[in-house]
N, C-alpha and C. Protein backbone atom coordinates (compact mmCIF):
# COMPACT_ATOMS: atom_id res chain seq x y z
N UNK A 1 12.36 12.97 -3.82
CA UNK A 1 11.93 11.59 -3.90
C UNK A 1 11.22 11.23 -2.60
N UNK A 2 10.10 10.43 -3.11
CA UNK A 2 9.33 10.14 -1.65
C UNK A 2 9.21 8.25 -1.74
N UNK A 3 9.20 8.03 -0.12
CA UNK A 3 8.94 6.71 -0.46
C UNK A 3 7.13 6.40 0.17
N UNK A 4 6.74 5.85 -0.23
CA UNK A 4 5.27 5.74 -0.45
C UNK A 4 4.79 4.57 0.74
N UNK A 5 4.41 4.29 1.94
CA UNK A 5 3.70 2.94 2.28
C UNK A 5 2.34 3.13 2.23
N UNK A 6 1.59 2.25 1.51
CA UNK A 6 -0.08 2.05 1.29
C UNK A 6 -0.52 0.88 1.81
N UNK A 7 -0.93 0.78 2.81
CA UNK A 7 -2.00 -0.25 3.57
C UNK A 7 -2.79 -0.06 2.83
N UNK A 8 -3.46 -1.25 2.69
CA UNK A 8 -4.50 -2.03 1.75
C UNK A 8 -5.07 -2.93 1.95
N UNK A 9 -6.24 -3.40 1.42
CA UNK A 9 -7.19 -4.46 1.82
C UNK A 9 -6.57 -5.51 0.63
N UNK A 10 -6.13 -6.62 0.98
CA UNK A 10 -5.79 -8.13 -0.14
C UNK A 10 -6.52 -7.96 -1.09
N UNK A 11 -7.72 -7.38 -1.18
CA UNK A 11 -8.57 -7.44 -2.19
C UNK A 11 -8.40 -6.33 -3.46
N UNK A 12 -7.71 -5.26 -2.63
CA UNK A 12 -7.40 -3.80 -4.01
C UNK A 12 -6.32 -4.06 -4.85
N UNK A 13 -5.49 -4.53 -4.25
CA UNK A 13 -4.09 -5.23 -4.45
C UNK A 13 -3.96 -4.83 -6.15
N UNK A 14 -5.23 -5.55 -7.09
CA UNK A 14 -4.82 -5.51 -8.19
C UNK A 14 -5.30 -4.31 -8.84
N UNK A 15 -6.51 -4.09 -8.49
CA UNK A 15 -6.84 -2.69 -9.16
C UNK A 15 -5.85 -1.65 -8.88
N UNK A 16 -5.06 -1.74 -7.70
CA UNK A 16 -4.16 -0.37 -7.18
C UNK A 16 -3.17 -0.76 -8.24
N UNK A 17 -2.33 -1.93 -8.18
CA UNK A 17 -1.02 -1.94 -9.01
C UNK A 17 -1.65 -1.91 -11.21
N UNK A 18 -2.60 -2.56 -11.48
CA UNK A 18 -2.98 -1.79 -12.38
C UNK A 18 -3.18 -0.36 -12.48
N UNK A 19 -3.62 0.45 -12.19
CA UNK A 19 -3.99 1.67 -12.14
C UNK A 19 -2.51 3.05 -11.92
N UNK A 20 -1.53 2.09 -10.98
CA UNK A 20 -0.78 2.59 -10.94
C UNK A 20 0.64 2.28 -12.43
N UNK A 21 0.13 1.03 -12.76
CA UNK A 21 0.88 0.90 -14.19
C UNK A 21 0.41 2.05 -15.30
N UNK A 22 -0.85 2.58 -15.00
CA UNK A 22 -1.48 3.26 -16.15
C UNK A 22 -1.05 4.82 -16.00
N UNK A 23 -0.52 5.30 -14.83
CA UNK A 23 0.26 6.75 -14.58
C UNK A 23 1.44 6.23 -14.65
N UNK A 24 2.36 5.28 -14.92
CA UNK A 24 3.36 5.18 -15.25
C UNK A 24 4.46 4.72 -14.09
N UNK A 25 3.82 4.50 -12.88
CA UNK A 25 4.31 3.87 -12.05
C UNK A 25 4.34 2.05 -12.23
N UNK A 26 5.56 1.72 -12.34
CA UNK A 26 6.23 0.29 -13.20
C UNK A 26 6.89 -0.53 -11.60
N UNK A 27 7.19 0.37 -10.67
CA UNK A 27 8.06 -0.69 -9.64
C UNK A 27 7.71 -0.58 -8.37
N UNK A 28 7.03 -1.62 -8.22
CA UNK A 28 6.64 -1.37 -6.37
C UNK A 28 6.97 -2.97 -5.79
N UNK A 29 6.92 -2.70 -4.20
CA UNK A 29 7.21 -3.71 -3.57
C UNK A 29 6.18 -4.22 -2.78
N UNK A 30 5.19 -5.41 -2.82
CA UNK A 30 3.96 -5.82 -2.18
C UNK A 30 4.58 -7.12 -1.21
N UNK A 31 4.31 -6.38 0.36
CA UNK A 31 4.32 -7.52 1.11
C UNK A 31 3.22 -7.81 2.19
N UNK A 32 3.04 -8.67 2.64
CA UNK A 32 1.77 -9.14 3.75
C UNK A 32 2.17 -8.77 4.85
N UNK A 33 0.71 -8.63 5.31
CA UNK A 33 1.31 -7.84 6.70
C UNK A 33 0.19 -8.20 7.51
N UNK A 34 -0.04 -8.31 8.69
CA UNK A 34 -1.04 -8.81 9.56
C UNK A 34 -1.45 -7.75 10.63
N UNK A 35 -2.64 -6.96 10.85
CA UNK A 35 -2.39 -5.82 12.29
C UNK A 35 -3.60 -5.74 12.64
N UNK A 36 -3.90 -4.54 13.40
CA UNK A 36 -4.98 -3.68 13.74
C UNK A 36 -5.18 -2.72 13.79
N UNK A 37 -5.97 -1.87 13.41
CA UNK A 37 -6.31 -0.09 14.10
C UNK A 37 -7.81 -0.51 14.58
N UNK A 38 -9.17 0.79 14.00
CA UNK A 38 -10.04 1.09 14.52
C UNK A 38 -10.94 -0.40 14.37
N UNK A 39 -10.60 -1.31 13.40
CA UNK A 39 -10.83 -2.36 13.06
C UNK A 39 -10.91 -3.05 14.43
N UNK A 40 -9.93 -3.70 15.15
CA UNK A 40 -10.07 -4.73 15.98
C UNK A 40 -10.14 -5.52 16.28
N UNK A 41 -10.42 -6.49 14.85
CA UNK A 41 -10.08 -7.74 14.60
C UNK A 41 -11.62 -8.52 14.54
N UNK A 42 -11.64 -9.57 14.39
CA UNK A 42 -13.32 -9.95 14.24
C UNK A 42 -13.56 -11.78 15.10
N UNK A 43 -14.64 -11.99 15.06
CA UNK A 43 -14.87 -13.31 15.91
C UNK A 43 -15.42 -14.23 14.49
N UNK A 44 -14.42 -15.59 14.88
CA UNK A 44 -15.21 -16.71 13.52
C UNK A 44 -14.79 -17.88 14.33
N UNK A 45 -16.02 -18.94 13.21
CA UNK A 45 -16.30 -20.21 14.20
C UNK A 45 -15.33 -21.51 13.46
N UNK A 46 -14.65 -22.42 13.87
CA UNK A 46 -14.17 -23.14 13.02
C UNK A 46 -14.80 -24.56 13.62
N UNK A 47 -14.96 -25.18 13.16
CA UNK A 47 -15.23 -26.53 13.28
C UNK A 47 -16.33 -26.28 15.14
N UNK A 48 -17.23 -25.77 14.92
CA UNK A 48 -17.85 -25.67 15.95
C UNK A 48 -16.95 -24.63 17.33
N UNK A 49 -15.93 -24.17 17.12
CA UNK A 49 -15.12 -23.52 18.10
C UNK A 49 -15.11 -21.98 17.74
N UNK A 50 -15.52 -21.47 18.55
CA UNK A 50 -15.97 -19.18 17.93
C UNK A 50 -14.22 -19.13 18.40
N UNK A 51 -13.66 -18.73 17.44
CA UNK A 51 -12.29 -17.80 18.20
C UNK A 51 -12.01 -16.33 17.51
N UNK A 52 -10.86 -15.48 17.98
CA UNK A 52 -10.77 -14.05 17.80
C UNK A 52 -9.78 -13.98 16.93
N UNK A 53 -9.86 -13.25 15.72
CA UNK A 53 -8.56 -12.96 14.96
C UNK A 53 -8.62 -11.58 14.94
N UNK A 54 -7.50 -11.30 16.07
CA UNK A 54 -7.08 -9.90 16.60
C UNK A 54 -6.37 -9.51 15.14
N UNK A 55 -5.84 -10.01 14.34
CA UNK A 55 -4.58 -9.11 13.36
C UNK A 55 -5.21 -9.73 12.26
N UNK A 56 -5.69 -8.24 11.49
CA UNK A 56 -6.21 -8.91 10.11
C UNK A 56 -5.32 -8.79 9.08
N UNK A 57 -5.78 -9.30 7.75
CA UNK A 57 -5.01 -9.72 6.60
C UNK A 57 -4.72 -8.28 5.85
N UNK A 58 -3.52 -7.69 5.92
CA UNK A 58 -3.68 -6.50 4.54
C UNK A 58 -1.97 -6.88 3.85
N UNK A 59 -2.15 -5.92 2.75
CA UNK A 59 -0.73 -5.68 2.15
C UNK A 59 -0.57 -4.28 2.46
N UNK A 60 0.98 -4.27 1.87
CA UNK A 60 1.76 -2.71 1.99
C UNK A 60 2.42 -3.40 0.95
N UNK A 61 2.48 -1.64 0.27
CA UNK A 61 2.95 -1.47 -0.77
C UNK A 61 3.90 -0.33 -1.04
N UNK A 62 5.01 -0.74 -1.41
CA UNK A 62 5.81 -0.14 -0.73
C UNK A 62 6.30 0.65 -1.98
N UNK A 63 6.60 1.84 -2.85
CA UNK A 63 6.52 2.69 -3.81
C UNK A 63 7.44 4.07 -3.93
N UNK A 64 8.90 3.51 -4.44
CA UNK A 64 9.78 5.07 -4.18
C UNK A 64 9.19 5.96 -5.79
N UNK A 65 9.08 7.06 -5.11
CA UNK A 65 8.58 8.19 -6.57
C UNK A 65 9.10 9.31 -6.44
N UNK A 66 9.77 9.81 -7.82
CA UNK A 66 10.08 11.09 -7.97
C UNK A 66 8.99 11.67 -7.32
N UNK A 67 9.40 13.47 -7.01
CA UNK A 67 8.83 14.02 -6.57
C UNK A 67 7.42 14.55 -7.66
N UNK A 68 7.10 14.57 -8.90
CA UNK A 68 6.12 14.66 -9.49
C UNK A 68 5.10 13.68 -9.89
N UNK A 69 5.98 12.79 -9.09
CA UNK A 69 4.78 11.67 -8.92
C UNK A 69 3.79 11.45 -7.88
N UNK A 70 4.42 12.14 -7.11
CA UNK A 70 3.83 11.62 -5.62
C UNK A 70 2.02 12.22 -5.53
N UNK A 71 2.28 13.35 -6.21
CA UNK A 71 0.33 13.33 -5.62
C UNK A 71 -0.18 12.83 -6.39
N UNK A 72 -0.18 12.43 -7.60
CA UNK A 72 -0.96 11.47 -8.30
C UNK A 72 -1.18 10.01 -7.71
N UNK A 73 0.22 9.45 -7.24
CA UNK A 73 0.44 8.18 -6.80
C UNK A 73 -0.74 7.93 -5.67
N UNK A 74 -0.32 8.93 -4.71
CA UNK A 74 -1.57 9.04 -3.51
C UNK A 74 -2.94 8.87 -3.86
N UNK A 75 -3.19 9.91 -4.96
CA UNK A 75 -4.71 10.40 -4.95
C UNK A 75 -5.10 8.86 -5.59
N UNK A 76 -4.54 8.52 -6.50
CA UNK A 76 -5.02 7.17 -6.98
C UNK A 76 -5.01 6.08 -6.11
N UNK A 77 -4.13 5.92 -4.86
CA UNK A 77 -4.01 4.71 -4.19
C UNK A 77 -5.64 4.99 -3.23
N UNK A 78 -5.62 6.47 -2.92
CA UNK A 78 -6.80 6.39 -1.69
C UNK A 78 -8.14 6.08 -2.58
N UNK A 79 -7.93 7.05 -4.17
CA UNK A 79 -9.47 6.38 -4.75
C UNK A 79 -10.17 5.05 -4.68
N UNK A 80 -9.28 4.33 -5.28
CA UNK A 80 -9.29 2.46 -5.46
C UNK A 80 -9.17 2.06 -4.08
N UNK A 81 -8.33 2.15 -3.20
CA UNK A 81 -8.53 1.66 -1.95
C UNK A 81 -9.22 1.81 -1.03
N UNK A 82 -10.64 2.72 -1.16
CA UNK A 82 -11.69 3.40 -0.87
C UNK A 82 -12.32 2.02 -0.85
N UNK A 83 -13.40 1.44 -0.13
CA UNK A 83 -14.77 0.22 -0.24
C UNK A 83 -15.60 1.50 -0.14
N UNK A 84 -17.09 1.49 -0.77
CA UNK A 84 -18.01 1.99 -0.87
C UNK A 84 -18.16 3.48 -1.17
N UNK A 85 -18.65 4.34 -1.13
CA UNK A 85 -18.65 5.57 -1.58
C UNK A 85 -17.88 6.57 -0.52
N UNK A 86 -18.27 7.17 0.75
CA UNK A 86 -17.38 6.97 1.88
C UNK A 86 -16.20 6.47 2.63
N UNK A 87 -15.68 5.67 2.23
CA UNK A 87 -15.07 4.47 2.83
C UNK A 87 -15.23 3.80 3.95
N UNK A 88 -14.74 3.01 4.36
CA UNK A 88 -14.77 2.46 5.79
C UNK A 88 -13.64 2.38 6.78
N UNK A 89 -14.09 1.62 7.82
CA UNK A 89 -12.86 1.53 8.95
C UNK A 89 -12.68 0.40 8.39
N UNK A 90 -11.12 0.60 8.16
CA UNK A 90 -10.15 -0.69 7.84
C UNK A 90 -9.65 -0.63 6.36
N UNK A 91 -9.90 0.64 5.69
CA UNK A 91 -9.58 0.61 4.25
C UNK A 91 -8.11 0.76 3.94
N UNK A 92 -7.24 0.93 5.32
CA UNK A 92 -6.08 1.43 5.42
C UNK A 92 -5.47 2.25 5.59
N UNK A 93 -4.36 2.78 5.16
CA UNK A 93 -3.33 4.24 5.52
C UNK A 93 -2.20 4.16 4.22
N UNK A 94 -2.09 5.16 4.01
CA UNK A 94 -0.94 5.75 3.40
C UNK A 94 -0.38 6.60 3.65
N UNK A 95 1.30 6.80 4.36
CA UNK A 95 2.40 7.21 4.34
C UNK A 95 3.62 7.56 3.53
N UNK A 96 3.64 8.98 3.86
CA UNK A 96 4.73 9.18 2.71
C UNK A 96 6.49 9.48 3.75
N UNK A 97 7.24 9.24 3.09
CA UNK A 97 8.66 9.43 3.61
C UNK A 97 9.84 9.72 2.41
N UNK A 98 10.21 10.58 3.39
CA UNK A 98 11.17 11.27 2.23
C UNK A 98 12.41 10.36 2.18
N UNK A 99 13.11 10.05 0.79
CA UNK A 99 14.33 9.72 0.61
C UNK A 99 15.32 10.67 0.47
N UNK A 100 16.39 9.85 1.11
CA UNK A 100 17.37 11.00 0.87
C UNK A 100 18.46 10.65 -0.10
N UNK A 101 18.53 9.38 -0.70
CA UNK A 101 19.33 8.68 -1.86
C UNK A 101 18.96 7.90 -2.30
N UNK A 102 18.70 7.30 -3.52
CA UNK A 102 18.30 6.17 -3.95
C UNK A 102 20.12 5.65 -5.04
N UNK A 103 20.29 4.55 -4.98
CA UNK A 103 20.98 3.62 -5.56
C UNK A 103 20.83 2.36 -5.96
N UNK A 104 20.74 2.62 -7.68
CA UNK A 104 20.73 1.37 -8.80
C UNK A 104 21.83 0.28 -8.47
N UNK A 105 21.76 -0.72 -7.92
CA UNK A 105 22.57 -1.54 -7.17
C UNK A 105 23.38 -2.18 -8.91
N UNK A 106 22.58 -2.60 -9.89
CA UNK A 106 22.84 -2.96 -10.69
C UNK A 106 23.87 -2.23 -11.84
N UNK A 107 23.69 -0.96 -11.95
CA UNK A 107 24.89 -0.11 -12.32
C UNK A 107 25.41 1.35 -11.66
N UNK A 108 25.05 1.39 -10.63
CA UNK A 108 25.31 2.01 -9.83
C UNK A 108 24.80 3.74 -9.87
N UNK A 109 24.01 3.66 -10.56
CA UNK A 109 23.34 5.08 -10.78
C UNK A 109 22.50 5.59 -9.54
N UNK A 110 22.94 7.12 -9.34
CA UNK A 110 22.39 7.27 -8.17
C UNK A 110 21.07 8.31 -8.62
N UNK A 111 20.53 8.89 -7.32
CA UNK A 111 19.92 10.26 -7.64
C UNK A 111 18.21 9.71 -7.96
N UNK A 112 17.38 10.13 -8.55
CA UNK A 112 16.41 10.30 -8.80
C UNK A 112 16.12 9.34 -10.42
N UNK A 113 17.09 9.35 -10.95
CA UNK A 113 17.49 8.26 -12.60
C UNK A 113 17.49 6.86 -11.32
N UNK A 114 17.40 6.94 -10.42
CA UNK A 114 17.49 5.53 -9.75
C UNK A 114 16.12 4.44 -9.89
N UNK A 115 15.33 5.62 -9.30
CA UNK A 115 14.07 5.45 -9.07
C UNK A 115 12.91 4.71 -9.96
């Protein structure tokens, strides 16, 4: 079992969690998140005032998968989360991490039937 984090642009958000409903991935966890890498953040003007927004807008998505899921899960998150043919700086990251137990809080099933 792997657990999955996918940085993402706010904007893939839906094509990724569709796409991932369509390989059969049903349960993920989407939260906001604010940062930087090669990006750096960008300059905008508000009411006549230029200021810096060092930490831009993405989600993580957070995705535990059996182990025969996992390269599909990937290859599909980097396709869709790709901008343009190439991609760009700032399209994100995806991380994988291994679990070492998962537990159905609700009936207590452990193991990989958790997942």
């Amino acid at each position: 079992m792997k657990l999955i984090y996918a940085i993402v642009r706010p904007t893939k958000l839906e094509a990724v969690r569709e796409a991932l409903e369509g390989i059969g991935v049903e349960r993920l966890t989407v939260c906001d998140a604010h940062g930087f890498g090669r990006q750096k953040g960008h300059t905008e003007t508000y009411r006549g005032m230029e200021y810096s927004l060092n930490l831009l807008r993405k989600v993580v998505l957070e995705i535990a998968v059996n182990d025969d899921y996992v390269d599909r899960t990937v290859e599909l998150i980097e396709q869709l989360a790709r901008t343009g043919g190439e991609g760009n700086i700032g399209d994100g990251k995806i991380f994988q991490v291994p679990i070492e137990e998962a537990i159905r809080i609700g009936d207590g099933v452990r193991g990989k039937e958790a997942v």
